[in-house]
C-alpha atoms as a PDB file:
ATOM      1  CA  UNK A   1      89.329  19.422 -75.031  1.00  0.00           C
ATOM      2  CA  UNK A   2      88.939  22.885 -76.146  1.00  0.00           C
ATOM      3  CA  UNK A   3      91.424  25.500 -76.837  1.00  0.00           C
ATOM      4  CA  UNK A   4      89.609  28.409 -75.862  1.00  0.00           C
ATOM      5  CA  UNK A   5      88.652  26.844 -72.515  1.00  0.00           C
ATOM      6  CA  UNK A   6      92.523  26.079 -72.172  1.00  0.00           C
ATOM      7  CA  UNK A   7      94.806  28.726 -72.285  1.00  0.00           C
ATOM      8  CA  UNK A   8      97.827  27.121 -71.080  1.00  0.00           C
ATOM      9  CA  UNK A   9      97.339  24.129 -73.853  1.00  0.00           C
ATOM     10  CA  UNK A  10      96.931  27.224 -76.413  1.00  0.00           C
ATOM     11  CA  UNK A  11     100.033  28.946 -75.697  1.00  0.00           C
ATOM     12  CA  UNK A  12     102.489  25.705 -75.258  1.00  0.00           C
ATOM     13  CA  UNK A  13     101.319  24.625 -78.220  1.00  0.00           C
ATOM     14  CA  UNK A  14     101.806  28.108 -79.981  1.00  0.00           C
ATOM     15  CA  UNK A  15     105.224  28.428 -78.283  1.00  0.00           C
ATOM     16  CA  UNK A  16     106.425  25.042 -79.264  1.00  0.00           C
ATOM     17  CA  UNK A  17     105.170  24.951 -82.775  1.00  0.00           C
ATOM     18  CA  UNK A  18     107.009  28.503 -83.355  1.00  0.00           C
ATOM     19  CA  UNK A  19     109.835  27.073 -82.329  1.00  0.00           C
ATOM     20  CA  UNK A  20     109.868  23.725 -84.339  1.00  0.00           C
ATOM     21  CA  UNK A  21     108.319  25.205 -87.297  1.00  0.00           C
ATOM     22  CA  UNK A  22     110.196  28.786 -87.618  1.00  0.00           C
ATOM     23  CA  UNK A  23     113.648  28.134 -85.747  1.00  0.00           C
ATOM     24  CA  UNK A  24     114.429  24.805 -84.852  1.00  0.00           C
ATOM     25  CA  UNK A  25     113.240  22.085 -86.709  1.00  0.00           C
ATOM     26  CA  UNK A  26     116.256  19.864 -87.254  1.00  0.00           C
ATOM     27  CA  UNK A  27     116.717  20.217 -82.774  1.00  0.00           C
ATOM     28  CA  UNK A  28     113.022  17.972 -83.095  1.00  0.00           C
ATOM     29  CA  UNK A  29     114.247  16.060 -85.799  1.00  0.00           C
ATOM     30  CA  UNK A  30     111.646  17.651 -88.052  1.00  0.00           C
ATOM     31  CA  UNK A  31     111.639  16.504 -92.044  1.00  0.00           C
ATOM     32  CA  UNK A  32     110.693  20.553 -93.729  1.00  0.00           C
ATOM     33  CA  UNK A  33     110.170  20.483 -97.383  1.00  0.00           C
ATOM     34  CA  UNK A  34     111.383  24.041 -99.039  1.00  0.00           C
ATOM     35  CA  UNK A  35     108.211  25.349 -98.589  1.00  0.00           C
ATOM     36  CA  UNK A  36     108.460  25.202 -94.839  1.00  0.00           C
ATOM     37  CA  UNK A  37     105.559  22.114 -94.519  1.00  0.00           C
ATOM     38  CA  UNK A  38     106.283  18.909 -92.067  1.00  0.00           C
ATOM     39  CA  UNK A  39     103.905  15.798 -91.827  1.00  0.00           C
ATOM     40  CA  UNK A  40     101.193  16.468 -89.391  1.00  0.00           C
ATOM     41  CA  UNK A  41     102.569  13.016 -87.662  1.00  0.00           C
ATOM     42  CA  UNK A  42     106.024  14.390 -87.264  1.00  0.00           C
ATOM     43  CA  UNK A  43     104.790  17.504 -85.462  1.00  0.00           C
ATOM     44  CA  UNK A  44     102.411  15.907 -83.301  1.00  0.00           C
ATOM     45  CA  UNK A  45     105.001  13.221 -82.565  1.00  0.00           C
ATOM     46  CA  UNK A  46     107.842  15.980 -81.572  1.00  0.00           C
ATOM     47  CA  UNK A  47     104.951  17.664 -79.304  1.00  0.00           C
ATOM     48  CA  UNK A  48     103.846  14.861 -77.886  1.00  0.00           C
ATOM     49  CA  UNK A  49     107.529  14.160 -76.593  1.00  0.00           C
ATOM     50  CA  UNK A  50     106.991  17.392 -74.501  1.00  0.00           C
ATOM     51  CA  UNK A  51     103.513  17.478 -74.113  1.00  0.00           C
ATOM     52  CA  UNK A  52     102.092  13.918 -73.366  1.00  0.00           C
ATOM     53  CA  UNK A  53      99.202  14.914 -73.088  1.00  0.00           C
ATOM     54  CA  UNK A  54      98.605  16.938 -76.087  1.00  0.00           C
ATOM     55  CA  UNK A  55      97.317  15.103 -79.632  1.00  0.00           C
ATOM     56  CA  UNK A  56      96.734  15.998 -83.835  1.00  0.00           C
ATOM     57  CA  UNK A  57      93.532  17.614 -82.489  1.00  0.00           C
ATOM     58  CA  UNK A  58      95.132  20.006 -79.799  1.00  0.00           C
ATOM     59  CA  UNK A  59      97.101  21.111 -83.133  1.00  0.00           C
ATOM     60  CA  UNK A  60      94.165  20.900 -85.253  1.00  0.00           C
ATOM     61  CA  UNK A  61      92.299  23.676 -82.547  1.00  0.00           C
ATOM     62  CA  UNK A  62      95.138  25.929 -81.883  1.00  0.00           C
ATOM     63  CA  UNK A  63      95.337  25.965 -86.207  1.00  0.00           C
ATOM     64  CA  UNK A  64      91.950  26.955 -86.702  1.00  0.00           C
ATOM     65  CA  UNK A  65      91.558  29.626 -83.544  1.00  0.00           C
ATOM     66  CA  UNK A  66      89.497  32.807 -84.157  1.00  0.00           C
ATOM     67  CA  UNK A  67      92.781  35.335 -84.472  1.00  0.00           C
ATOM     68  CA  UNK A  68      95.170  32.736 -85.412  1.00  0.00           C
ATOM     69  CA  UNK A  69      97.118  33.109 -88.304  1.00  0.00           C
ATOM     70  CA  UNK A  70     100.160  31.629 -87.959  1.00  0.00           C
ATOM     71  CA  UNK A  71     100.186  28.442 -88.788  1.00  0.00           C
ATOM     72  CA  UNK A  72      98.489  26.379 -91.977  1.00  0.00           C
ATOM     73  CA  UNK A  73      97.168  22.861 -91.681  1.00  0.00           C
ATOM     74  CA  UNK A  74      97.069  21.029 -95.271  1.00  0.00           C
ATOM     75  CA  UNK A  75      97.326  17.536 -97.014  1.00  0.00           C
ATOM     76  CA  UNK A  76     101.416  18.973 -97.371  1.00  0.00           C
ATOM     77  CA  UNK A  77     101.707  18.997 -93.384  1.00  0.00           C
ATOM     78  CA  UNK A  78     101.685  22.068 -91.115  1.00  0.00           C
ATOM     79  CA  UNK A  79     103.883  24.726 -91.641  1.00  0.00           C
ATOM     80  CA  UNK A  80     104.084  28.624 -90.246  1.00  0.00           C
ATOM     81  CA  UNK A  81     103.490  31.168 -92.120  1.00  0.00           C
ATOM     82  CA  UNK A  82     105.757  33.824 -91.355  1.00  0.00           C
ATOM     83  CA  UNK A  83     108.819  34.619 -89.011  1.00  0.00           C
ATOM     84  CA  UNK A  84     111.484  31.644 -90.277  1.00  0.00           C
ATOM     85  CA  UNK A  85     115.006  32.643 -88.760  1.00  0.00           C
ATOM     86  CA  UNK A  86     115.815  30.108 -91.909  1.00  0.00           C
ATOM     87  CA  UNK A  87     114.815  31.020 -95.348  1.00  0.00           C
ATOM     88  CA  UNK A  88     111.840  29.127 -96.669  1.00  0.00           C
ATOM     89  CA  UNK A  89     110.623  29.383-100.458  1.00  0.00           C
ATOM     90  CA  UNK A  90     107.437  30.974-101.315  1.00  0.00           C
ATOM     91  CA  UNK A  91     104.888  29.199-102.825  1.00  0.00           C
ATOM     92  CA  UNK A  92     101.732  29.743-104.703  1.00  0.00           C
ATOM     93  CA  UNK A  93     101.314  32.880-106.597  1.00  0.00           C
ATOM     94  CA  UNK A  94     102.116  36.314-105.751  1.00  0.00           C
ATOM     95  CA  UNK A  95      99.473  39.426-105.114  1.00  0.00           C
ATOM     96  CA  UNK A  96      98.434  42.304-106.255  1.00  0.00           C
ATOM     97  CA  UNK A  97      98.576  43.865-103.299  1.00  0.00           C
ATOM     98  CA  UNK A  98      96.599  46.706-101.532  1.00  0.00           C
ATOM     99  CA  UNK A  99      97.937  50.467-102.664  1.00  0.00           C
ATOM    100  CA  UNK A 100      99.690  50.555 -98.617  1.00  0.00           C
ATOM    101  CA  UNK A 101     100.586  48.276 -96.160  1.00  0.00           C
ATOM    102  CA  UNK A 102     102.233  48.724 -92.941  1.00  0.00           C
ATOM    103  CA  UNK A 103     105.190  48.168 -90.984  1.00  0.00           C
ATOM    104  CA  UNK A 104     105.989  48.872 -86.998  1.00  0.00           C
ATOM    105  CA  UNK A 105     109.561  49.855 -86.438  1.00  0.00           C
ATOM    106  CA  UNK A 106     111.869  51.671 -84.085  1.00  0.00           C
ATOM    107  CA  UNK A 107     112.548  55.375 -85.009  1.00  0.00           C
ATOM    108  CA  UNK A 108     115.938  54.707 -86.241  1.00  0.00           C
ATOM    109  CA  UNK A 109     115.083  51.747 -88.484  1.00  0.00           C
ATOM    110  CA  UNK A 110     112.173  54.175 -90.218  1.00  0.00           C
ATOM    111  CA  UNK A 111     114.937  57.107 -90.616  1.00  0.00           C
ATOM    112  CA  UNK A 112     117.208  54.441 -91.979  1.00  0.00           C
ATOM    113  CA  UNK A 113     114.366  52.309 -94.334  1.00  0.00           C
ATOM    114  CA  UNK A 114     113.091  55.878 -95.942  1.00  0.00           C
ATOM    115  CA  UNK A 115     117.145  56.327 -97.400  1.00  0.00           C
ATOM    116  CA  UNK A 116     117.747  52.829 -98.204  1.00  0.00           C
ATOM    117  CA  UNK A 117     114.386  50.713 -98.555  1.00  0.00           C
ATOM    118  CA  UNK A 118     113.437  47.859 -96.597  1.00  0.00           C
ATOM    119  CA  UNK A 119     115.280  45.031 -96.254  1.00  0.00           C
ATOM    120  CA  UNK A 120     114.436  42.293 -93.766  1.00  0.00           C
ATOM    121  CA  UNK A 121     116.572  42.072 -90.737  1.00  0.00           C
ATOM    122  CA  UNK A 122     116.624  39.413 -88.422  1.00  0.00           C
ATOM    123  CA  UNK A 123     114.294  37.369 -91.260  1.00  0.00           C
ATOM    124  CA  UNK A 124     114.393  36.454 -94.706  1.00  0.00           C
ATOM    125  CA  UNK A 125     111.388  38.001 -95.727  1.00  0.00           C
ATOM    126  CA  UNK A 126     110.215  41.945 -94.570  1.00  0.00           C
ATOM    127  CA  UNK A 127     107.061  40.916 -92.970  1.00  0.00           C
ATOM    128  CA  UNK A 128     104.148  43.875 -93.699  1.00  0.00           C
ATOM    129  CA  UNK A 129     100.446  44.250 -91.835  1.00  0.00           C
ATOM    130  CA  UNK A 130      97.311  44.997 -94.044  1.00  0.00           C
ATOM    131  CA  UNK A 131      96.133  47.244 -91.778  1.00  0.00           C
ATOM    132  CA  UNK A 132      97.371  50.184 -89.666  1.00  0.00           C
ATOM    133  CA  UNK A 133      95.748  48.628 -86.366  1.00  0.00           C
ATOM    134  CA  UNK A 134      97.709  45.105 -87.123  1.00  0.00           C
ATOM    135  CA  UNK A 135     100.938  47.009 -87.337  1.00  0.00           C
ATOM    136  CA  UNK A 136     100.359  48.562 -84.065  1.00  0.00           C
ATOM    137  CA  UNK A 137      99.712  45.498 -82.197  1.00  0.00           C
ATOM    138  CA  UNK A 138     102.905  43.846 -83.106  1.00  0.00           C
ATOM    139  CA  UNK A 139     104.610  48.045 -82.350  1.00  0.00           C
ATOM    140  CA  UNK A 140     104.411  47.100 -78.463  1.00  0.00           C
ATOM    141  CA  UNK A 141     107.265  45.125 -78.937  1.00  0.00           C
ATOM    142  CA  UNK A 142     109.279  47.810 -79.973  1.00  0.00           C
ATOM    143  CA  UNK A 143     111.061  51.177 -77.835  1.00  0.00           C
ATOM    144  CA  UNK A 144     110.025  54.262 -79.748  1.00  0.00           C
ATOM    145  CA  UNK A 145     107.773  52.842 -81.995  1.00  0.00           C
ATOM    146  CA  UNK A 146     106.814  54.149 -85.222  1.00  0.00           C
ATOM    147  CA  UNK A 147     104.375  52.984 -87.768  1.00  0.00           C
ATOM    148  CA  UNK A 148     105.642  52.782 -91.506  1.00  0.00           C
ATOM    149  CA  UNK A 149     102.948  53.422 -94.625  1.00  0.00           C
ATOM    150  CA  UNK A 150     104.396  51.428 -97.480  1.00  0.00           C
ATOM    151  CA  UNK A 151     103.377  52.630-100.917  1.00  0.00           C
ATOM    152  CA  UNK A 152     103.218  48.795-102.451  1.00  0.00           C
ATOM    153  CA  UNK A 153     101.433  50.089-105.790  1.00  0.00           C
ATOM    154  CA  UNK A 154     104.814  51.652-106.875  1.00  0.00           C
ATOM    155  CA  UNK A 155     107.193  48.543-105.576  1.00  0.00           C
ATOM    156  CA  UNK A 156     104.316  46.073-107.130  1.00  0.00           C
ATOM    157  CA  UNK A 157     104.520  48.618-110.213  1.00  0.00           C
ATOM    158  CA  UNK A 158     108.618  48.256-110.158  1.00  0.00           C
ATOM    159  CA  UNK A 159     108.322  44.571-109.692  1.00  0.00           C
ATOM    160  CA  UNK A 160     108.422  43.465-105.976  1.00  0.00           C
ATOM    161  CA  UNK A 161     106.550  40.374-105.149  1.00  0.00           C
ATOM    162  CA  UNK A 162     104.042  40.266-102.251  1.00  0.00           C
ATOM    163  CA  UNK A 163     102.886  37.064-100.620  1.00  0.00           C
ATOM    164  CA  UNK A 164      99.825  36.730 -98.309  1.00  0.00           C
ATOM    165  CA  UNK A 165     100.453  34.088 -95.324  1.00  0.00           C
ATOM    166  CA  UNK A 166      97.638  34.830 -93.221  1.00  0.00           C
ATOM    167  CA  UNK A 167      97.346  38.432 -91.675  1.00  0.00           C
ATOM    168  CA  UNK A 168     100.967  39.373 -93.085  1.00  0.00           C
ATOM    169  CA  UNK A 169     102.114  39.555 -96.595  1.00  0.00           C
ATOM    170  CA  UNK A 170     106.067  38.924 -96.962  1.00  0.00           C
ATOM    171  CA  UNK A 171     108.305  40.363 -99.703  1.00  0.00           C
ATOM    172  CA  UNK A 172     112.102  40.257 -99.839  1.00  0.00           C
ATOM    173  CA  UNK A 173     112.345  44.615 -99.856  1.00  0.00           C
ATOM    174  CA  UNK A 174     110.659  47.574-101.022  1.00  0.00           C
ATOM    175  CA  UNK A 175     112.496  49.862-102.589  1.00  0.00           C
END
């Protein structure tokens, strides 16, 4: 089977991992370390009680799909990478990171976030984009969108830890 050729397979898969792996993981009976990894058998097991039809490679596939970054295959298990409604610890070492990254936001949020700082929201981590033209894919999900320039050299300077997880790099605030 292959991905790309399926597009339902892709986005049940996509759908259903999100959901085990960033929200609901105890519903599937799902064993997370504090890292946010579960054995690749567990997940394929808990999609496989949905999906039949659907195996470790149909996981494997959607994992390693041009443009996919949210999810990480390793000898720990698969885990997401970003957007846990439950807080996850960061692992591996923070970055240096790049002297801006971005941020899509409402209006009000900006207005709000330029008196007070970032803090996440709905998350436990304030989720940034490397580039300008990442930010404003994820803006269409937003009324009144507006595109925030963070100045990470002088939160990285004040302390603030950044973490890369695929095209995003988390930190709990900026300043």
């Amino acid at each position: 089977k292959d991905l790309g050729e399926n597009v339902s397979n892709y986005r049940r898969i996509s759908k259903l991992l999100s959901l085990m792996l960033r929200h609901r993981a105890e519903e599937f009976g799902l064993e997370m370390d504090p890292y946010g990894f579960v054995a690749l058998e567990e997940v394929v097991a808990a999609v496989q009680e949905r999906h039949p039809d659907l195996g470790e490679e149909d996981v494997y596939k959607l994992v390693e799909e041009p443009g996919q970054h949210r999810f990480e295959i390793s000898e720990r298990g698969v885990r997401a990478l970003y957007g846990h409604s439950f807080f996850v610890e960061m692992d591996g070492e923070p970055i240096k990171p790049p002297d801006r990254l971005y941020m899509w936001c409402g209006v009000k949020d900006a207005q709000r976030f330029r008196q007070q700082g970032i803090k996440p929201k709905d998350r436990f981590y304030v989720h940034l984009s490397i580039g300008r033209q990442e930010a404003e894919a994820r803006s269409k999900k937003v009324d009144a969108p507006c595109i925030i320039e963070v100045l990470t050299a002088e939160a990285y300077a004040a302390g603030v830890e950044f973490y890369i997880r695929g095209e995003v790099v988390l930190t709990s605030e900026v300043p």
